[in-house]
Protein backbone atom coordinates (compact mmCIF):
# COMPACT_ATOMS: atom_id res chain seq x y z
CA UNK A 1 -24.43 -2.13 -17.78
CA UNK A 2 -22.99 -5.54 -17.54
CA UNK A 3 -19.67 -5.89 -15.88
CA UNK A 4 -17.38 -8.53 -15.11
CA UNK A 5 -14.82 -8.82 -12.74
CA UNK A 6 -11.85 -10.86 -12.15
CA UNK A 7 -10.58 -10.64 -8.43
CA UNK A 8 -13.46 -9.19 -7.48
CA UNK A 9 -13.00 -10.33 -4.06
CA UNK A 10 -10.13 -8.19 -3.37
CA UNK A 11 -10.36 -4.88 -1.43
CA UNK A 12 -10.31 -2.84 -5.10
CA UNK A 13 -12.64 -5.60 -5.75
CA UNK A 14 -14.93 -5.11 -3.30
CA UNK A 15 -14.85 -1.66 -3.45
CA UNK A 16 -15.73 -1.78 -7.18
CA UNK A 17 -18.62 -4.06 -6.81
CA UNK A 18 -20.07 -1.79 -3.83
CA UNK A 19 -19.91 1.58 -6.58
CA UNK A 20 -21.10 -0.07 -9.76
CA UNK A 21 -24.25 -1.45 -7.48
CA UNK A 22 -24.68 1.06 -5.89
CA UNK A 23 -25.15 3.22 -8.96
CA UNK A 24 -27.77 0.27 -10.59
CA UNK A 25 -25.65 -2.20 -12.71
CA UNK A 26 -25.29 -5.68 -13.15
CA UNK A 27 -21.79 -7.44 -11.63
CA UNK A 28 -20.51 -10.85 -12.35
CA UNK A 29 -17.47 -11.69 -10.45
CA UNK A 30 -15.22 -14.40 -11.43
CA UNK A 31 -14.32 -17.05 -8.90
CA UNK A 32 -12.74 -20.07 -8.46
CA UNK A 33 -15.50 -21.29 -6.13
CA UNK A 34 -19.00 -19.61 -5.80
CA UNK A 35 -20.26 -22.18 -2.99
CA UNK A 36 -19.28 -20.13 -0.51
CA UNK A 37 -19.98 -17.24 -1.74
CA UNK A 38 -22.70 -14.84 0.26
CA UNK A 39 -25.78 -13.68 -2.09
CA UNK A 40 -25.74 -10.04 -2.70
CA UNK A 41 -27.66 -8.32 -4.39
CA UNK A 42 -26.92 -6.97 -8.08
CA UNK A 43 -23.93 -9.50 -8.34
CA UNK A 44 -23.59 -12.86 -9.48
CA UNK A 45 -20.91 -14.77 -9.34
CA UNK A 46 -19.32 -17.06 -11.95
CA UNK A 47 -16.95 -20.03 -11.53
CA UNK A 48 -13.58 -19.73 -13.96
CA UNK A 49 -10.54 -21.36 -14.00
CA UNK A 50 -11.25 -25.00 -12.79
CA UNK A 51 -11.93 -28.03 -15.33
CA UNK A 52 -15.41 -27.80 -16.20
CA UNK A 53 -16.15 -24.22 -15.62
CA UNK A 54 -17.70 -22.26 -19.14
CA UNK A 55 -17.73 -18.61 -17.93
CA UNK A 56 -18.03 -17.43 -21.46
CA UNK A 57 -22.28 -19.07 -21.42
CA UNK A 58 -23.06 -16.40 -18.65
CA UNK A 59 -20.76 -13.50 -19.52
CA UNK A 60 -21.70 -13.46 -23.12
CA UNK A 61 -23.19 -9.73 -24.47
CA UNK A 62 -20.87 -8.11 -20.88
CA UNK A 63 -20.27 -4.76 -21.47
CA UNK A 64 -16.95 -4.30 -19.91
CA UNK A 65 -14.47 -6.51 -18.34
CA UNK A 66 -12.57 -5.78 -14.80
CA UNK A 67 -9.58 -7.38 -14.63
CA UNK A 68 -7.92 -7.14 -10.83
CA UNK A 69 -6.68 -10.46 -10.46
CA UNK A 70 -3.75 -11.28 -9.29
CA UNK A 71 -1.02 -12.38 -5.79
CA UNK A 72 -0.94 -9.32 -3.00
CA UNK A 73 2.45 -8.14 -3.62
CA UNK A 74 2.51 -7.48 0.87
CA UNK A 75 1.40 -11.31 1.13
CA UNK A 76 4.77 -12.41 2.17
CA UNK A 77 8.98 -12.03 2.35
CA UNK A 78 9.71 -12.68 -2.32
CA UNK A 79 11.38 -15.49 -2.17
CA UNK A 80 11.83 -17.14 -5.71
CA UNK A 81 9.03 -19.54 -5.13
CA UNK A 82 7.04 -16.16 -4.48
CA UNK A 83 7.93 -14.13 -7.10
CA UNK A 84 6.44 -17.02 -9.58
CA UNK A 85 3.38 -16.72 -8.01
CA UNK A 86 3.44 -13.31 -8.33
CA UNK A 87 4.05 -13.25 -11.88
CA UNK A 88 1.99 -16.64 -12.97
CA UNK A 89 -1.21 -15.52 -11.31
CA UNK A 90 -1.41 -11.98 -13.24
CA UNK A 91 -0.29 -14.07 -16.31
CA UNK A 92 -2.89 -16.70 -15.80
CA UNK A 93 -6.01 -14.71 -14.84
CA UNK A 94 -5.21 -12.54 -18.03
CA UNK A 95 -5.14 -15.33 -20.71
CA UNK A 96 -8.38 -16.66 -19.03
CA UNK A 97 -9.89 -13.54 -19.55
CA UNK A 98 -8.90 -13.24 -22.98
CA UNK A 99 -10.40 -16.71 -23.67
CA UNK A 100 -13.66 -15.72 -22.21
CA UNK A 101 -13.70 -12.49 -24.64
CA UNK A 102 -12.33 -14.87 -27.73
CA UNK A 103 -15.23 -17.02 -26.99
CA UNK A 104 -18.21 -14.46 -26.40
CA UNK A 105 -20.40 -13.81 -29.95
CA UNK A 106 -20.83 -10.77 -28.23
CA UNK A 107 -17.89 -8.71 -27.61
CA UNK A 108 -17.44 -6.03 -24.53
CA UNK A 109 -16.84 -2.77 -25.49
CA UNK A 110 -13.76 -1.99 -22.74
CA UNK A 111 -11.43 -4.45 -20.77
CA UNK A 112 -10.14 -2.22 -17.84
CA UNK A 113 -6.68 -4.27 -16.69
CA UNK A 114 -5.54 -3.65 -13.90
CA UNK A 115 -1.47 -2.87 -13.33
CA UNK A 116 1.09 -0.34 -11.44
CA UNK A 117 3.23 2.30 -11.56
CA UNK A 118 6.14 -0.52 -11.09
CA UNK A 119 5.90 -0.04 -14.87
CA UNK A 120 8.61 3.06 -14.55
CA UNK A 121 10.73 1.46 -12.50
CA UNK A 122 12.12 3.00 -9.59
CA UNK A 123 13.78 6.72 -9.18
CA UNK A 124 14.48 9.53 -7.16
CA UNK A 125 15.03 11.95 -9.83
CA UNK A 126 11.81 11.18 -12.60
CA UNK A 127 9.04 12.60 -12.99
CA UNK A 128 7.18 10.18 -15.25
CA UNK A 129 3.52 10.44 -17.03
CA UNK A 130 2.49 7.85 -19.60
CA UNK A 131 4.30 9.21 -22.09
CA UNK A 132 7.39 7.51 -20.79
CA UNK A 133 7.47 4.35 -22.54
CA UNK A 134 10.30 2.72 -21.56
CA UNK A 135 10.04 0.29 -18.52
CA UNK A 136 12.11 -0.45 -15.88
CA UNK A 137 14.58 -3.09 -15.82
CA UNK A 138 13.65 -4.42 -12.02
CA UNK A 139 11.25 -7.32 -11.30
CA UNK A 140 7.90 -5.25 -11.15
CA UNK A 141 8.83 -3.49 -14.28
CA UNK A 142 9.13 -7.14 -15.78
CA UNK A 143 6.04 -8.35 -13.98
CA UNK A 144 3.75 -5.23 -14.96
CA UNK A 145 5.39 -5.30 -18.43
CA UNK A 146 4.17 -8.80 -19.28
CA UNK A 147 0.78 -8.03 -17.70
CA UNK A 148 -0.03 -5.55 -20.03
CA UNK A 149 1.17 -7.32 -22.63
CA UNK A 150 -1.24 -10.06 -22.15
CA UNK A 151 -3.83 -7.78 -21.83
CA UNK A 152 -3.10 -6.54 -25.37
CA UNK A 153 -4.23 -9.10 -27.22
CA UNK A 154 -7.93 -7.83 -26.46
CA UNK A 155 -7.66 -5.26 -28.93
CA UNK A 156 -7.43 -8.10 -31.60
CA UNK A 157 -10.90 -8.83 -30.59
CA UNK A 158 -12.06 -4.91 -31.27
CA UNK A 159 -11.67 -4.50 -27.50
CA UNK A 160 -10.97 -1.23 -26.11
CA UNK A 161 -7.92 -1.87 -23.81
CA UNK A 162 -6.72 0.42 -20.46
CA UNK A 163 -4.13 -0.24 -18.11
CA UNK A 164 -4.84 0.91 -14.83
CA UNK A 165 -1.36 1.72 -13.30
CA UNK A 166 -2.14 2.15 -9.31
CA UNK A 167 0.16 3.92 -7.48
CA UNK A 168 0.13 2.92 -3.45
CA UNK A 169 -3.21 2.38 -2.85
CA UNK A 170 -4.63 4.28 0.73
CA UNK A 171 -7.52 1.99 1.97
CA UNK A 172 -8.67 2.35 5.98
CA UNK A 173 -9.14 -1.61 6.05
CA UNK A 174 -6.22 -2.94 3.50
CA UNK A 175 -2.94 -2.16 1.54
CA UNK A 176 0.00 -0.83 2.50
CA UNK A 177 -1.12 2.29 4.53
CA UNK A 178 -2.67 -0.51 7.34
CA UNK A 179 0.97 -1.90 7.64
CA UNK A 180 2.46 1.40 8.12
CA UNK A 181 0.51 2.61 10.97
CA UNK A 182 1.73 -0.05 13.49
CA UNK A 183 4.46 1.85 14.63
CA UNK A 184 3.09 4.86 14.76
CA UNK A 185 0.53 4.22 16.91
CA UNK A 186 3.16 2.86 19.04
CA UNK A 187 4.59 6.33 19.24
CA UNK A 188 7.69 4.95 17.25
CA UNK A 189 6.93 6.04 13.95
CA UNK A 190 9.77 7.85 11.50
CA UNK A 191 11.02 7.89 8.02
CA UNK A 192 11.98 4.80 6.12
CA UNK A 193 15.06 4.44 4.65
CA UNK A 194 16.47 7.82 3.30
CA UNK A 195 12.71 9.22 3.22
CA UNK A 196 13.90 10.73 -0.20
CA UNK A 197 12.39 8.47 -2.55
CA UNK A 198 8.74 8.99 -3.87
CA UNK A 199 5.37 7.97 -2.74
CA UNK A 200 2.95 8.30 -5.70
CA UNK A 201 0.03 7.54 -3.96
CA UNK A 202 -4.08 7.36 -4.35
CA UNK A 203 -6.67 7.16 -2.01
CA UNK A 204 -9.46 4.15 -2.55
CA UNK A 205 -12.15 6.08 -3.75
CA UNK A 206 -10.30 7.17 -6.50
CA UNK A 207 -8.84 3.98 -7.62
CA UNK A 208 -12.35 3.19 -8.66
CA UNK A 209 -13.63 6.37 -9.65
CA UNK A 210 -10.57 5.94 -12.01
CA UNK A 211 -11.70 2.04 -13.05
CA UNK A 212 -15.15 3.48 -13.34
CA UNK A 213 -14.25 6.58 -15.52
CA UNK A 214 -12.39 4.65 -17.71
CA UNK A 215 -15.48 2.02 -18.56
CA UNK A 216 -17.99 4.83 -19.34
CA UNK A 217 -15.38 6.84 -21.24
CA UNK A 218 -14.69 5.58 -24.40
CA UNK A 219 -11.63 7.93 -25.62
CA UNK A 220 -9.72 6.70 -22.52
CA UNK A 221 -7.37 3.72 -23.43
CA UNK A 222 -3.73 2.39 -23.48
CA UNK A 223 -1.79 3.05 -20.16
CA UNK A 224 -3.66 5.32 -17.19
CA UNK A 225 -1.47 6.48 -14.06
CA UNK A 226 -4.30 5.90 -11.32
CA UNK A 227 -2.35 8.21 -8.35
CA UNK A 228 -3.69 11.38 -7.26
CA UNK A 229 -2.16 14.59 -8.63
CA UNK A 230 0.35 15.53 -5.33
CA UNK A 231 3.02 12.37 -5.17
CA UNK A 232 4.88 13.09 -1.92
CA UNK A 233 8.36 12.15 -0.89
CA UNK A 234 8.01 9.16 2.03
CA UNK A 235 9.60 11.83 4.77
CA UNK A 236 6.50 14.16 3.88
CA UNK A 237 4.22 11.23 3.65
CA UNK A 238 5.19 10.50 7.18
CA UNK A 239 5.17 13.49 8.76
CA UNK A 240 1.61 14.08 7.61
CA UNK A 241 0.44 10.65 8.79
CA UNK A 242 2.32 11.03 12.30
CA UNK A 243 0.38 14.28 12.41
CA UNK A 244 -3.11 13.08 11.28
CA UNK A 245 -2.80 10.65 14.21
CA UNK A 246 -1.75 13.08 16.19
CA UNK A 247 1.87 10.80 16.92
CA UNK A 248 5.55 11.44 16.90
CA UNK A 249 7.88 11.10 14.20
CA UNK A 250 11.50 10.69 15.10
CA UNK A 251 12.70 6.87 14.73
CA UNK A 252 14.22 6.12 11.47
CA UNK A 253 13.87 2.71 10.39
CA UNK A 254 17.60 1.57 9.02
CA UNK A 255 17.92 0.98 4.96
CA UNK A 256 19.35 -2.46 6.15
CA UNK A 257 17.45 -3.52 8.34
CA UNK A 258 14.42 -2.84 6.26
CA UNK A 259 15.99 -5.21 3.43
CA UNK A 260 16.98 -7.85 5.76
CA UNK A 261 13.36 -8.19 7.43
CA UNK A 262 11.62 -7.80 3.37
CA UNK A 263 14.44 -8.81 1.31
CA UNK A 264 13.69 -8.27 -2.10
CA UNK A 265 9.99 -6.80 -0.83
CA UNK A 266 12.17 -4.28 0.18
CA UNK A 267 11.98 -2.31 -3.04
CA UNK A 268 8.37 -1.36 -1.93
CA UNK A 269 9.20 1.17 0.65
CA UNK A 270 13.10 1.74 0.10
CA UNK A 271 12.66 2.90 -3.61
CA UNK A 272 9.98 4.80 -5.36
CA UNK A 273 8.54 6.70 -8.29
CA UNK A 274 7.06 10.14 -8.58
CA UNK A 275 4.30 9.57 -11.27
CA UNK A 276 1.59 12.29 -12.08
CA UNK A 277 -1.81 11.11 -13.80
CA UNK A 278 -1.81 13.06 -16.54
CA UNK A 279 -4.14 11.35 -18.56
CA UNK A 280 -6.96 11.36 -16.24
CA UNK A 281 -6.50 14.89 -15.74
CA UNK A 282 -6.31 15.53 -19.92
CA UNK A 283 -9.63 14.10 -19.63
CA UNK A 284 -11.16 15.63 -16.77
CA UNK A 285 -11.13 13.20 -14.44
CA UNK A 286 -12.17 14.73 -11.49
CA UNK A 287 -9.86 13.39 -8.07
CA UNK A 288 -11.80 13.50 -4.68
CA UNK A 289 -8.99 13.44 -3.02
CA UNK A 290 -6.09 15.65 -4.67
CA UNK A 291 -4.15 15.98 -1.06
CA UNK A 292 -2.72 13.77 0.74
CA UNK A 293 -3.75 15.12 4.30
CA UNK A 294 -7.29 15.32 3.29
CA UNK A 295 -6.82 11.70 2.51
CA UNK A 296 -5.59 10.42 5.23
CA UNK A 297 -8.34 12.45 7.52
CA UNK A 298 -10.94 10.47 5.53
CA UNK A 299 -9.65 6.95 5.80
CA UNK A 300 -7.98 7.27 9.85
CA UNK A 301 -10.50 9.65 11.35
């Protein structure tokens, strides 16, 4: 197959790229610059949204579209100049996207769009599948709202349309897990906040064994929770991860002191959702990694 993808430099990017070569397809990734980009092969890269770029003359007859592209939510304390970046790169990428697909005679069969579990909003007391429609009323909510919304307007080109909605993505290299082992392996590790509110989390692999089983399946569409099966509370989540490194876990870190050092960023580790994949499981999706110990052996041992 022919697939594009947007962000494709990312660390669900990479990742991505690495499976759908690996298994003997085509990848065009869409960058900003491809001068300094390394050859690889089974990938070619593509040069989009700069004045003079016509991504749509290589990427015609592509057989699905990736879209990952977006601001790394960790990359920095939200201030307001932030949050606009946030929200104007998903935005951006998105449209562009959609203009390559308007502009293709040939159309792809799937756009896989990426988005989050920020959908819900934030609770201690929901349990929430995709049949929950209504969104939260926080920023994410607004941000991931809008994202899919943009992405929408695919299926007015006869475009097959999911929304990937990661949960906390575990990665050995990136993501949040890498930030929360620093004080752990200090031997000062403990529960953040209340350690009440809900981790709905996934482990890398099956982030894209998600993205992947949603190109090759064609009755998969609309919204997808991408989080493995067993969402923990963040006390549990840390207590498995002090004991997978083989660590302590007794200092709380303060509510208010968290907010103070993120501010609004805050919301990331304070707050929650517990959010169960019930689509992929409808359709027999089938998780590697269904625990969260298991998962956490794989990526820190």
């Amino acid at each position: 197959m022919k697939i594009a993808i947007a962000g494709g430099s990312g660390f669900i990017g990479t990742a991505l790229t690495d499976r759908l070569v690996s298994e003997g397809h085509s990848v065009f990734i869409l960058t900003r610059d491809k001068s300094n980009k390394p050859e690889k092969n089974g990938v070619t890269f593509v040069e989009w949204l700069k004045d003079g770029t016509h991504p749509e003359q290589e990427l015609d007859g592509t057989d699905a579209f990736v879209n990952l592209a977006g601001e790394n939510l960790n990359s920095g304390r939200w201030t307001d100049e932030k949050k606009k970046q946030i929200m104007d790169s998903r935005i951006e990428a998105t449209r562009s996207v959609m203009d390559v697909i308007k502009k293709v005679d040939q159309k792809p069969e799937v756009l896989v769009n990426a988005s989050a579990v920020g959908y819900y909003g934030t609770s201690f007391t929901e349990t929430f599948t995709e049949k929950h429609i209504e969104s939260g009323d926080d920023f994410l909510a607004e941000v991931v709202k809008r994202w899919e919304e943009e992405a929408s307007h695919a299926q007015k080109e006869s475009v097959r349309v999911a929304y990937m909605r990661f949960g906390v993505v575990l990665d050995e290299e990136e993501g949040a897990l890498q930030k929360m082992l620093t004080p752990f392996k200090l031997f000062a590790g403990g529960p953040l906040g209340t350690g009440k509110q809900w981790m709905s989390w996934v482990h890398i692999d099956d982030v894209v064994g998600s993205i992947v089983f949603a190109i090759e399946n064609r009755e998969v569409s609309g919204p997808v929770n991408v989080t493995a099966p067993t969402p923990v509370q963040m006390k549990d989540f840390g207590k498995t991860l002090a004991d997978v490194l083989n660590r302590p876990y007794w200092l709380p870190a303060p509510s208010i002191a968290l907010k103070t050092l993120l501010g609004d960023m805050s919301v990331l580790v304070l707050e929650g959702q517990k959010v169960l994949p019930e689509k992929l499981e409808r359709h027999e999706y089938s998780f590697e990694y269904k625990e969260l110990k298991p998962a956490l052996e794989d990526l820190l041992k």
